[in-house]
N, C-alpha and C. Protein backbone atom coordinates (compact mmCIF):
# COMPACT_ATOMS: atom_id res chain seq x y z
N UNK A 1 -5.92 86.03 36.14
CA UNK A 1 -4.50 86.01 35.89
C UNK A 1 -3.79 85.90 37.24
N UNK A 2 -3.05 85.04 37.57
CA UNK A 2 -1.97 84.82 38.17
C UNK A 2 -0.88 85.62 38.59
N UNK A 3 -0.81 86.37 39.49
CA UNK A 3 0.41 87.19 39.91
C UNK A 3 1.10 86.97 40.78
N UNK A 4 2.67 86.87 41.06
CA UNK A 4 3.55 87.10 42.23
C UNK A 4 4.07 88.25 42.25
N UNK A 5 4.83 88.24 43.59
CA UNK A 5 5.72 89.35 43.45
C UNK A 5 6.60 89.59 44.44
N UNK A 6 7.80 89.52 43.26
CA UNK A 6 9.01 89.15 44.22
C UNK A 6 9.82 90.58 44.64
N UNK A 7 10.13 90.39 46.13
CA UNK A 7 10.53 91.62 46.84
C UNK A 7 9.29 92.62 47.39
N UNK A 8 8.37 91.88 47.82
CA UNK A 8 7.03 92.81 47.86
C UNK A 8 6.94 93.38 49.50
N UNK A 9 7.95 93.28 49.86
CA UNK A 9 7.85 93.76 51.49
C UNK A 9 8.47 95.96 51.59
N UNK A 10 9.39 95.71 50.28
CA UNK A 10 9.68 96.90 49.99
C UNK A 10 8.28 98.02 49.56
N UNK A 11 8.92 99.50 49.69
CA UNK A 11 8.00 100.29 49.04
C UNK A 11 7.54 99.83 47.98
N UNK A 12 8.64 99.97 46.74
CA UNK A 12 7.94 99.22 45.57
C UNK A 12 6.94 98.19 45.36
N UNK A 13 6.98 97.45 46.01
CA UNK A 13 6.61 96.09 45.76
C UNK A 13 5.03 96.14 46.75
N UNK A 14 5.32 96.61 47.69
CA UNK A 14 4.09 96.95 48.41
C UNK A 14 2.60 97.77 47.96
N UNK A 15 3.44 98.66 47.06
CA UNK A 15 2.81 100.10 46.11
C UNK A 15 1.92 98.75 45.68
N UNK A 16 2.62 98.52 44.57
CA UNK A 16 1.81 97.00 43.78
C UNK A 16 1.12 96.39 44.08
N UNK A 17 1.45 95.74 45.02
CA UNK A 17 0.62 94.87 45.73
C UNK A 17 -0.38 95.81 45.90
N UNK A 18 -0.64 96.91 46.19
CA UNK A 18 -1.87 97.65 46.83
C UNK A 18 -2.55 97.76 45.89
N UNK A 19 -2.14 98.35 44.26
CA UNK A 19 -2.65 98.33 43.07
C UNK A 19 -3.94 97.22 42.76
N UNK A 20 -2.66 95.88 42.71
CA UNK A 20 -3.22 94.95 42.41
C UNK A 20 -4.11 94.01 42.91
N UNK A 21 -4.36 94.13 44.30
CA UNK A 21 -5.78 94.39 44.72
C UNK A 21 -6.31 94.59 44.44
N UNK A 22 -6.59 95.60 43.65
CA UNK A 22 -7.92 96.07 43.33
C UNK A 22 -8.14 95.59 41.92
N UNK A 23 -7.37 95.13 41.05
CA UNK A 23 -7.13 94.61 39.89
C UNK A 23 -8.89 93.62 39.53
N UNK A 24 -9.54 93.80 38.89
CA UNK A 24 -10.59 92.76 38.52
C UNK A 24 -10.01 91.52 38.21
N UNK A 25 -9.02 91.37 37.29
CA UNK A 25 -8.58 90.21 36.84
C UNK A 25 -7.18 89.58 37.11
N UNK A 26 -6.99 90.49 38.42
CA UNK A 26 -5.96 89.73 38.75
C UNK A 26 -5.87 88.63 40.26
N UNK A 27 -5.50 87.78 40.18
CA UNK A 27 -5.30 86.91 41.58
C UNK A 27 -3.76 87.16 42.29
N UNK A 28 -3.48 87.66 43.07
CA UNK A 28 -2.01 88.00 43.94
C UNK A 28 -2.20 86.64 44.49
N UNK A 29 -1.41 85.41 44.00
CA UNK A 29 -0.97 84.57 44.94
C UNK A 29 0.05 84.11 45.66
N UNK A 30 1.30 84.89 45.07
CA UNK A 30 2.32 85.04 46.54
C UNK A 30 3.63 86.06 46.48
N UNK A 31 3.82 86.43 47.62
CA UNK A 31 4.34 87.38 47.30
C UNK A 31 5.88 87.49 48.35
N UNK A 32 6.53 87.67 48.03
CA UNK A 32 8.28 87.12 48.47
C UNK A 32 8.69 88.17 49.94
N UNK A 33 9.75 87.41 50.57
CA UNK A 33 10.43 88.54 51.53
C UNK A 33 10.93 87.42 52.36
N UNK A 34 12.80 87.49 51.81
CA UNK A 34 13.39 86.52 52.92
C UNK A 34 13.57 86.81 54.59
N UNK A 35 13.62 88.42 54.32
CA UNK A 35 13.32 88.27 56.19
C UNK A 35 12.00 88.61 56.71
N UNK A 36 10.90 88.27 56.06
CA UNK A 36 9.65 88.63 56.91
C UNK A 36 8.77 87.19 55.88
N UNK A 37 9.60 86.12 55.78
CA UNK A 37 8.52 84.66 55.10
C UNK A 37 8.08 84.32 56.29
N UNK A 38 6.60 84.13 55.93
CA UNK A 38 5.97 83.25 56.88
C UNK A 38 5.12 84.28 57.96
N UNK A 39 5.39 85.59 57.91
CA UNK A 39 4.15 86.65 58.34
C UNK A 39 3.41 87.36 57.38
N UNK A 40 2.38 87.58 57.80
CA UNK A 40 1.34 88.54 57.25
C UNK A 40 1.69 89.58 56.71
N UNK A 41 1.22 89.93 55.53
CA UNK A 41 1.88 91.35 54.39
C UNK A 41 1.69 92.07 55.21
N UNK A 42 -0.03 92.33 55.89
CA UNK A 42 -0.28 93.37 57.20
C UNK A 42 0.83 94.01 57.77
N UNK A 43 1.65 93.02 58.36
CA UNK A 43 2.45 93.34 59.68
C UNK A 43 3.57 94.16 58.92
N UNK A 44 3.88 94.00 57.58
CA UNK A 44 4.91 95.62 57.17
C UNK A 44 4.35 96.58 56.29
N UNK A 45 2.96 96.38 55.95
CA UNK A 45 2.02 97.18 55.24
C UNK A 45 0.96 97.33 56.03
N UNK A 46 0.84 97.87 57.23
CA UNK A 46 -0.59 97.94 57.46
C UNK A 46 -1.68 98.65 56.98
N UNK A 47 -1.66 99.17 56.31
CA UNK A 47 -2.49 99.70 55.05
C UNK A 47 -3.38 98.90 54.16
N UNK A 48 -2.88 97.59 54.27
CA UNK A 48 -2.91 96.75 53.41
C UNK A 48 -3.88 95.30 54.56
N UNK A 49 -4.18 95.90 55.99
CA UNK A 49 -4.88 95.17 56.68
C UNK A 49 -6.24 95.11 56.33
N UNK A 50 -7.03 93.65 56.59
CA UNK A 50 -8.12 94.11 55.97
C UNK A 50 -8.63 93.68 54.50
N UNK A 51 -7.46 93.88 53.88
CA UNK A 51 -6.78 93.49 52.19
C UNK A 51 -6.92 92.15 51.60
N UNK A 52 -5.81 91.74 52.39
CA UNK A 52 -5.21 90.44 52.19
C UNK A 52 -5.16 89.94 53.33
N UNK A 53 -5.03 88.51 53.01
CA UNK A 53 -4.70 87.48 54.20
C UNK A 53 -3.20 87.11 53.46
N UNK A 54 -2.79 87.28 52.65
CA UNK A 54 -1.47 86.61 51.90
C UNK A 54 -0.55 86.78 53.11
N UNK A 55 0.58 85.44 53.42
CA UNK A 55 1.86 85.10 53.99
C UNK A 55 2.68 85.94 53.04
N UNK A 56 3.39 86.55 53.76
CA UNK A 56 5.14 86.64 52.89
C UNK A 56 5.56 85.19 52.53
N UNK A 57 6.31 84.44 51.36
CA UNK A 57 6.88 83.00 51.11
C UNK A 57 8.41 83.73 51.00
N UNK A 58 9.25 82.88 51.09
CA UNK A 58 11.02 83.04 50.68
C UNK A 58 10.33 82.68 49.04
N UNK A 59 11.71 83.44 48.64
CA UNK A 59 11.51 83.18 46.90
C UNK A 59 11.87 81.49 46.37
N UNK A 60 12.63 80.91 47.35
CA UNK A 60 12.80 79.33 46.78
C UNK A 60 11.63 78.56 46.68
N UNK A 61 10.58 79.07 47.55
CA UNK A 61 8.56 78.43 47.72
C UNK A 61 7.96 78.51 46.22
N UNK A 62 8.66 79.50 45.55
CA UNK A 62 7.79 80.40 44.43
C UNK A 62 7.12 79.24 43.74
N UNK A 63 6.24 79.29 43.30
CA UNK A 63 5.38 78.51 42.41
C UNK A 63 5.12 79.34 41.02
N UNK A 64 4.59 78.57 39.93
CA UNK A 64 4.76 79.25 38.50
C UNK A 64 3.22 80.10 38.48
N UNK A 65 3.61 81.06 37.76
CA UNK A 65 2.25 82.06 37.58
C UNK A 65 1.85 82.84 36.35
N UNK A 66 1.25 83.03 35.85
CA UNK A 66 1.19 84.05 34.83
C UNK A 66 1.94 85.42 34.66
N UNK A 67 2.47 86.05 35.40
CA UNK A 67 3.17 87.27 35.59
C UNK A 67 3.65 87.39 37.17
N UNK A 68 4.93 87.80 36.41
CA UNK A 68 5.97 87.60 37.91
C UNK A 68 6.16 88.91 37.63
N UNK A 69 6.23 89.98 38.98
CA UNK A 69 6.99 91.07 39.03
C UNK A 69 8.31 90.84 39.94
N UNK A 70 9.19 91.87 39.67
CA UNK A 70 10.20 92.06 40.36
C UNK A 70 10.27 93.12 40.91
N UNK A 71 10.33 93.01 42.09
CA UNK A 71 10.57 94.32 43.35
C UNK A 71 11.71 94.55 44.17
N UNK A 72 13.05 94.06 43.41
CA UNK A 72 14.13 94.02 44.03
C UNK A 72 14.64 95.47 43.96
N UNK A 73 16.02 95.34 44.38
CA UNK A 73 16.64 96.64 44.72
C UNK A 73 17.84 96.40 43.04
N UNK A 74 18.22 97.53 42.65
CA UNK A 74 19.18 97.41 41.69
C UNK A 74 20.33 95.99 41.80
N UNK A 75 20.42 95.76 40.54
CA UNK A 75 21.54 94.44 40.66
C UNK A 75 21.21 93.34 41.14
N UNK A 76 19.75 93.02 41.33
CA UNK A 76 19.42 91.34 42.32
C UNK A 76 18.84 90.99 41.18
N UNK A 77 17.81 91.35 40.20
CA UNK A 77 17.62 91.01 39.32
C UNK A 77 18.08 90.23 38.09
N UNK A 78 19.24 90.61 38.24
CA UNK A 78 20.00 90.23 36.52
C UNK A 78 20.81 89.25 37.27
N UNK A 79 21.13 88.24 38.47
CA UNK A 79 21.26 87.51 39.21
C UNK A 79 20.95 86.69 38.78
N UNK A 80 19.77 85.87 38.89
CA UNK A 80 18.54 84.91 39.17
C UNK A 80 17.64 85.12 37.96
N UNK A 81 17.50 85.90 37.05
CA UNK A 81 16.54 85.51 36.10
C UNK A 81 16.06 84.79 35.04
N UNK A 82 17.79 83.42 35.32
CA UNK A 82 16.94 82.60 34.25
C UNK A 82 16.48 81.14 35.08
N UNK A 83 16.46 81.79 36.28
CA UNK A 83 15.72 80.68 37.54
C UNK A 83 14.26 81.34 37.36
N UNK A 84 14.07 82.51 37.36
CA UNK A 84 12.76 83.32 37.44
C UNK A 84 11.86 83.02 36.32
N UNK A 85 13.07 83.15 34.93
CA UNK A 85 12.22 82.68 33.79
C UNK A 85 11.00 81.54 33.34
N UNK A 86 11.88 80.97 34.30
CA UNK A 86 11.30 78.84 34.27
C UNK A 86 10.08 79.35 35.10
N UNK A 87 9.36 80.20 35.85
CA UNK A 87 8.21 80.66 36.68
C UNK A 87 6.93 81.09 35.98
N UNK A 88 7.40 81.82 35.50
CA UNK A 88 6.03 82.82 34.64
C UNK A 88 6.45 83.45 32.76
N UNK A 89 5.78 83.56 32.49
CA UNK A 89 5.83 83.74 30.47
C UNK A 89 6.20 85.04 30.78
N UNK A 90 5.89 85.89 31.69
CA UNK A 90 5.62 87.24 31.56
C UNK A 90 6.37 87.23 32.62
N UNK A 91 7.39 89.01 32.71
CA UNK A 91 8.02 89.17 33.70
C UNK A 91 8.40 90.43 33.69
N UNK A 92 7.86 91.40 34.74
CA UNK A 92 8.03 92.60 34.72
C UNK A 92 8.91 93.31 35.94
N UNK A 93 10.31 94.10 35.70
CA UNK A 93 10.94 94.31 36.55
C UNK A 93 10.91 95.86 36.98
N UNK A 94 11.11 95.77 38.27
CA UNK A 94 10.52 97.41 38.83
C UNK A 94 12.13 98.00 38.96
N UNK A 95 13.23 97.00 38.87
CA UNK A 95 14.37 97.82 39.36
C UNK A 95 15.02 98.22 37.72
N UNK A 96 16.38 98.96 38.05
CA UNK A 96 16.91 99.56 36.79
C UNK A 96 18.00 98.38 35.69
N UNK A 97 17.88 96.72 36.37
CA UNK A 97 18.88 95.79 35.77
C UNK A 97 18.42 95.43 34.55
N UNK A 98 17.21 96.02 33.62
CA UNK A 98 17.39 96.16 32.20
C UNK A 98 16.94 97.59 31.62
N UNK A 99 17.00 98.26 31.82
CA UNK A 99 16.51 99.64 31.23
C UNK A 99 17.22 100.17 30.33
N UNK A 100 18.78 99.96 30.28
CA UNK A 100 19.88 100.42 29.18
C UNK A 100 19.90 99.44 28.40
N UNK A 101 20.45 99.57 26.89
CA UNK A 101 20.64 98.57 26.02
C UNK A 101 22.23 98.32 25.74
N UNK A 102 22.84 99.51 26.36
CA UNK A 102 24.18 99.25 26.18
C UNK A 102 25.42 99.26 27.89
N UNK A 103 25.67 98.38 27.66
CA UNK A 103 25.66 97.49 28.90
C UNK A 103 26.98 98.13 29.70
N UNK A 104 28.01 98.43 28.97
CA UNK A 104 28.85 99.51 29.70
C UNK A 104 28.65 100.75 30.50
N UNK A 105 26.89 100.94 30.15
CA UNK A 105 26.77 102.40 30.75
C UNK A 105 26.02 101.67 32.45
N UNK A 106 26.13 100.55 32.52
CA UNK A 106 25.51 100.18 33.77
C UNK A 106 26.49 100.24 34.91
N UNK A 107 28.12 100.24 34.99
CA UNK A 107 28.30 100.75 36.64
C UNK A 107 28.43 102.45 36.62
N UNK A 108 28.68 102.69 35.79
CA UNK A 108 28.22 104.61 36.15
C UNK A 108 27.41 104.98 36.57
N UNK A 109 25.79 104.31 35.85
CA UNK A 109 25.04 104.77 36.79
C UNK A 109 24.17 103.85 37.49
N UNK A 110 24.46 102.62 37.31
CA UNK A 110 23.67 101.72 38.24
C UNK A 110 24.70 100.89 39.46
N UNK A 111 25.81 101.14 39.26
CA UNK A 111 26.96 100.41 40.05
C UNK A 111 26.47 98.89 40.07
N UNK A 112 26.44 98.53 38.77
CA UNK A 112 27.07 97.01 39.15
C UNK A 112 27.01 96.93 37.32
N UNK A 113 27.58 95.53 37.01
CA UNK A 113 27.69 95.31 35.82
C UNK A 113 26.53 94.52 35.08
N UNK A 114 26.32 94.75 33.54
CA UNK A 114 25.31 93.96 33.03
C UNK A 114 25.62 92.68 32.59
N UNK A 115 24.44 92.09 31.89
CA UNK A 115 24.60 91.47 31.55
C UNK A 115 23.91 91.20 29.88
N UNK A 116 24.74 91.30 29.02
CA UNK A 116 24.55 91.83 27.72
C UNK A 116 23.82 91.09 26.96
N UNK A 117 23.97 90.02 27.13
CA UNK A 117 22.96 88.81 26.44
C UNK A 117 21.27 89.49 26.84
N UNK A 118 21.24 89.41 27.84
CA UNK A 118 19.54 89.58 28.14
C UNK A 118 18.97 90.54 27.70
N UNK A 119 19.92 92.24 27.58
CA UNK A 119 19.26 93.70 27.81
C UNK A 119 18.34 93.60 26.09
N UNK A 120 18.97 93.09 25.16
CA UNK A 120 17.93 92.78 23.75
C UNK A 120 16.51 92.29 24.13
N UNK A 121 16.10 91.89 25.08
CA UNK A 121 15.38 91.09 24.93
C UNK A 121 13.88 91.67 26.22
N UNK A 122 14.14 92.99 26.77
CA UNK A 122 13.01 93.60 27.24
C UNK A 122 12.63 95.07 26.58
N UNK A 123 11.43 94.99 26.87
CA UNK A 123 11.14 96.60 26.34
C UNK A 123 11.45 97.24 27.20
N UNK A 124 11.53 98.56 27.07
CA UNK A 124 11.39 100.16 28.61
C UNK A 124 9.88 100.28 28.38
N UNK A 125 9.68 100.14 29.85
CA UNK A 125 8.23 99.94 29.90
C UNK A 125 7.09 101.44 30.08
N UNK A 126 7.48 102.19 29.02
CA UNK A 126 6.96 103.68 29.23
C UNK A 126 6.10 103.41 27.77
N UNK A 127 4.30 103.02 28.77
CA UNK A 127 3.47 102.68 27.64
C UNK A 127 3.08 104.05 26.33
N UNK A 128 3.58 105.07 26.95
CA UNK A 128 2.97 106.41 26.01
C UNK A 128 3.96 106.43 24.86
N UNK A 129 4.87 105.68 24.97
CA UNK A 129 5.93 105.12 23.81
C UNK A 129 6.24 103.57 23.08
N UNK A 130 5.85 102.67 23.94
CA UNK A 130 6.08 101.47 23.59
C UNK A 130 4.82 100.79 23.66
N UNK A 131 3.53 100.90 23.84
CA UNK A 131 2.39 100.38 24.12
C UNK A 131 2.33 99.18 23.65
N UNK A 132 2.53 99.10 21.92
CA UNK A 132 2.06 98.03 21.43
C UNK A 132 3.35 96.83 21.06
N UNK A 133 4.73 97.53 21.86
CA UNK A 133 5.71 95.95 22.04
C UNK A 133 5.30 95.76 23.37
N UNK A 134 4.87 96.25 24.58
CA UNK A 134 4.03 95.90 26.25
C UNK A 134 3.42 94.73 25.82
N UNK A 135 2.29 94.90 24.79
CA UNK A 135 1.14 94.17 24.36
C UNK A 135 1.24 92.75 24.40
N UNK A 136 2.63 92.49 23.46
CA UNK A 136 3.46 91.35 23.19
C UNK A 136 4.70 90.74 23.95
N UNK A 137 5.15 91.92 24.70
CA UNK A 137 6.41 91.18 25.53
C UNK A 137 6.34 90.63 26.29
N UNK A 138 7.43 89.61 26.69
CA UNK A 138 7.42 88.85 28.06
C UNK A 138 8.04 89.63 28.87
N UNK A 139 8.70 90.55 28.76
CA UNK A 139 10.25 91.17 29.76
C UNK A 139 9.56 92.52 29.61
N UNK A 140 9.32 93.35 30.83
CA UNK A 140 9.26 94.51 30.72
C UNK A 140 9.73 95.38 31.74
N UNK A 141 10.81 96.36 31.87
CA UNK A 141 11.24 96.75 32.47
C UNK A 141 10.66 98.03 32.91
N UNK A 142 10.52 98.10 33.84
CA UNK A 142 9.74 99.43 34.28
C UNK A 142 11.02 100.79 34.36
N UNK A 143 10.08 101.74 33.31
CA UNK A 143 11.14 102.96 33.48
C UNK A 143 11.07 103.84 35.46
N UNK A 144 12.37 104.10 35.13
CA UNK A 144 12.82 105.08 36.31
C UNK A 144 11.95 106.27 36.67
N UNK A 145 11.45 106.57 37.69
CA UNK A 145 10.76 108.31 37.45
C UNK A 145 11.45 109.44 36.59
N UNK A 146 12.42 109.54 37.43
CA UNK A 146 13.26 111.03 36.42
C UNK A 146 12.92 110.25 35.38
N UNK A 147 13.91 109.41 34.78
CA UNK A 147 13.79 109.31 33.63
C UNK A 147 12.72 109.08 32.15
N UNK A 148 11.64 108.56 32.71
CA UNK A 148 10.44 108.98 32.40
C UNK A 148 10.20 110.22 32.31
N UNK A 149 9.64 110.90 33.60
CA UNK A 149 9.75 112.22 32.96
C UNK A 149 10.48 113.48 32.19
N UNK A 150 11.87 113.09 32.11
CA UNK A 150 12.50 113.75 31.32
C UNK A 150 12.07 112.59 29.54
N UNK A 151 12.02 111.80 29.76
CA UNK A 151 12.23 111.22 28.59
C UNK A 151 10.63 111.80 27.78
N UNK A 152 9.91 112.02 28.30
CA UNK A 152 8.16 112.02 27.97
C UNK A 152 8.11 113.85 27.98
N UNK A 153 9.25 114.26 28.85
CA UNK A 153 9.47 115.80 28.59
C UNK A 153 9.89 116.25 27.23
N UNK A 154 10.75 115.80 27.05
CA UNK A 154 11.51 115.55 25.66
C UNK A 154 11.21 115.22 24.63
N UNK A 155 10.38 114.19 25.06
CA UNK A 155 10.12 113.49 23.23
C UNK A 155 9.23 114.22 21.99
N UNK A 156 8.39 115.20 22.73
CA UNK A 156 7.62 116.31 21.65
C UNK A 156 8.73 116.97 21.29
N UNK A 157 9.75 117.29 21.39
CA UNK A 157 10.63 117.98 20.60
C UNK A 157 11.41 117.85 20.06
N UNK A 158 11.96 116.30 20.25
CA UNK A 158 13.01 115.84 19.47
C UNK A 158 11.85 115.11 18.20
N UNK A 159 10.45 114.83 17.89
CA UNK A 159 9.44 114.13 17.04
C UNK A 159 9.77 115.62 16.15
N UNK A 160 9.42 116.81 16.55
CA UNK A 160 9.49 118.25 16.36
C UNK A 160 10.76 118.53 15.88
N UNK A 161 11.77 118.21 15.35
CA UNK A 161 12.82 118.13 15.37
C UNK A 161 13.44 119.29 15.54
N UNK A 162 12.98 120.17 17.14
CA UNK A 162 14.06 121.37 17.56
C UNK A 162 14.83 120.68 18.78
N UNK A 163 15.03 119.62 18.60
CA UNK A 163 16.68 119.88 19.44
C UNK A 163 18.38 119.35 18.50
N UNK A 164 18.76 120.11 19.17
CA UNK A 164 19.90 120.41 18.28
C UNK A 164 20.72 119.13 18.60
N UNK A 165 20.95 118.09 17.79
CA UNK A 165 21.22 116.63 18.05
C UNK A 165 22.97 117.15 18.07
N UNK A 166 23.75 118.20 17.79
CA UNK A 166 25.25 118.38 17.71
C UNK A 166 25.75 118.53 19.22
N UNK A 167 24.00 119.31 20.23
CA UNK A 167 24.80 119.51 21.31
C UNK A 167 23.89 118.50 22.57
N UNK A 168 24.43 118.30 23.62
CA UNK A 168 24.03 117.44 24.50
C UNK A 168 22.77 117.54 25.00
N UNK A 169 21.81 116.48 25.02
CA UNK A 169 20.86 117.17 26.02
C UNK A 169 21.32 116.38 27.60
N UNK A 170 20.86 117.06 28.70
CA UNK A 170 21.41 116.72 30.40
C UNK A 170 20.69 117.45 30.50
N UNK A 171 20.21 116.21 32.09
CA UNK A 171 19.05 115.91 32.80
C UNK A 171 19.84 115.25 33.76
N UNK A 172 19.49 116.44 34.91
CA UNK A 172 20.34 116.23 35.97
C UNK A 172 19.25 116.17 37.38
N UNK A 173 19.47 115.56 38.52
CA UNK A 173 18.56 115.05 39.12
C UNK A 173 19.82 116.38 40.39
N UNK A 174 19.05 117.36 41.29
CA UNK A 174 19.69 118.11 42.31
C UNK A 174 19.25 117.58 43.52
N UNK A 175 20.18 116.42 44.03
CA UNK A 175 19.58 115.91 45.73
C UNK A 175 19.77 117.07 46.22
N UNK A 176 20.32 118.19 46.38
CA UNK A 176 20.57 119.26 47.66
C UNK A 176 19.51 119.73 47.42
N UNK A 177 19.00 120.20 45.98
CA UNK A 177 17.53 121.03 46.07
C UNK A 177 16.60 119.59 46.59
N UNK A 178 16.45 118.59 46.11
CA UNK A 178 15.44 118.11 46.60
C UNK A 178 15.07 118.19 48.20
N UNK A 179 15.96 117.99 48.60
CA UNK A 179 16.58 117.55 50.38
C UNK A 179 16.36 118.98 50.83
N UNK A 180 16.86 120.22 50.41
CA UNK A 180 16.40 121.45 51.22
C UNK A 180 14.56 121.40 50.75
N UNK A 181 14.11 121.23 49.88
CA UNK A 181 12.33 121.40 49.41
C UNK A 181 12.20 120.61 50.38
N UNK A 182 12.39 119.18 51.02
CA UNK A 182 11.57 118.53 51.92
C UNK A 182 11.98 118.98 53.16
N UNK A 183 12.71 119.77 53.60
CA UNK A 183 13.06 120.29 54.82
C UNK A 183 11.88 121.37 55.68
């Protein structure tokens, strides 16, 4: 199988790439970064020396593949994806530009706006819930951490039906606690 992966100079995209290495059946054949096209993944992953010989390409090089990931940053995604589409059948995005289905709730918490036509048309890619639309989809949006784990926290009890659907559930993410714990 055929893989790219666009934005792969980032953490995200790098993570992946390291994954998919090791993949039996997968082939990484190119992998994006407009300010580092044309050097060695090495030289911003060195971890990854040793690995690969793969060039960084600019995303206009891209060639078609079996599965395209996306490793952009919020909001670059929902940009360009029906240029991306024409690339690969399969297309899996690591940032948050489809994860909601209702498209007003995207500048509150994603600061930028959706785009409503498309959000029908991927799963939330949290296989311990959706496994068998993964199986079949082309669009899969990769869930958020928190939100995964609150959502996978949760879901035995709302199946259980003790939560009280009259009052809110909130799931609140504390940067000050996080930021004093890594101190």
């Amino acid at each position: 199988m055929k893989i790219s992966i666009i934005g792969a100079s980032g953490y995200g995209g790098g993570e992946l790439l390291r994954l998919l290495l090791d993949h039996p059946e997968v082939q990484v054949t190119q992998v994006t970064s407009e300010s580092n096209a044309g050097k060695f993944v090495h030289r911003i992953h060195p971890n990854l020396r040793k690995r690969t010989d793969l060039k960084f390409v600019s995303m206009a090089d891209l060639e078609p593949c079996d599965v395209l990931f996306l490793g952009l940053p919020h909001g670059h995604a929902m940009e360009k994806i029906a240029e991306w589409q024409q690339l690969a059948p399969v297309i899996i995005d690591l940032s948050a530009d489809f994860r909601l289905r209702r498209p007003e709730l995207y500048p509150a918490w994603y600061g930028h706006d959706a785009r409503p036509e498309l959000l029908s048309e991927w799963i939330y890619g949290i296989p311990e819930l959706h496994r068998e639309e993964m199986k079949s989809a082309n669009y899969i949006s990769s869930a958020g951490c928190l939100a995964a784990t609150a959502i996978l926290g949760l879901y035995p009890l709302f199946q259980a039906d003790l939560v009280d659907l009259a009052k809110p559930v909130v799931i609140e993410e504390r940067l000050d606690r996080v930021a004093r714990a890594a101190a």
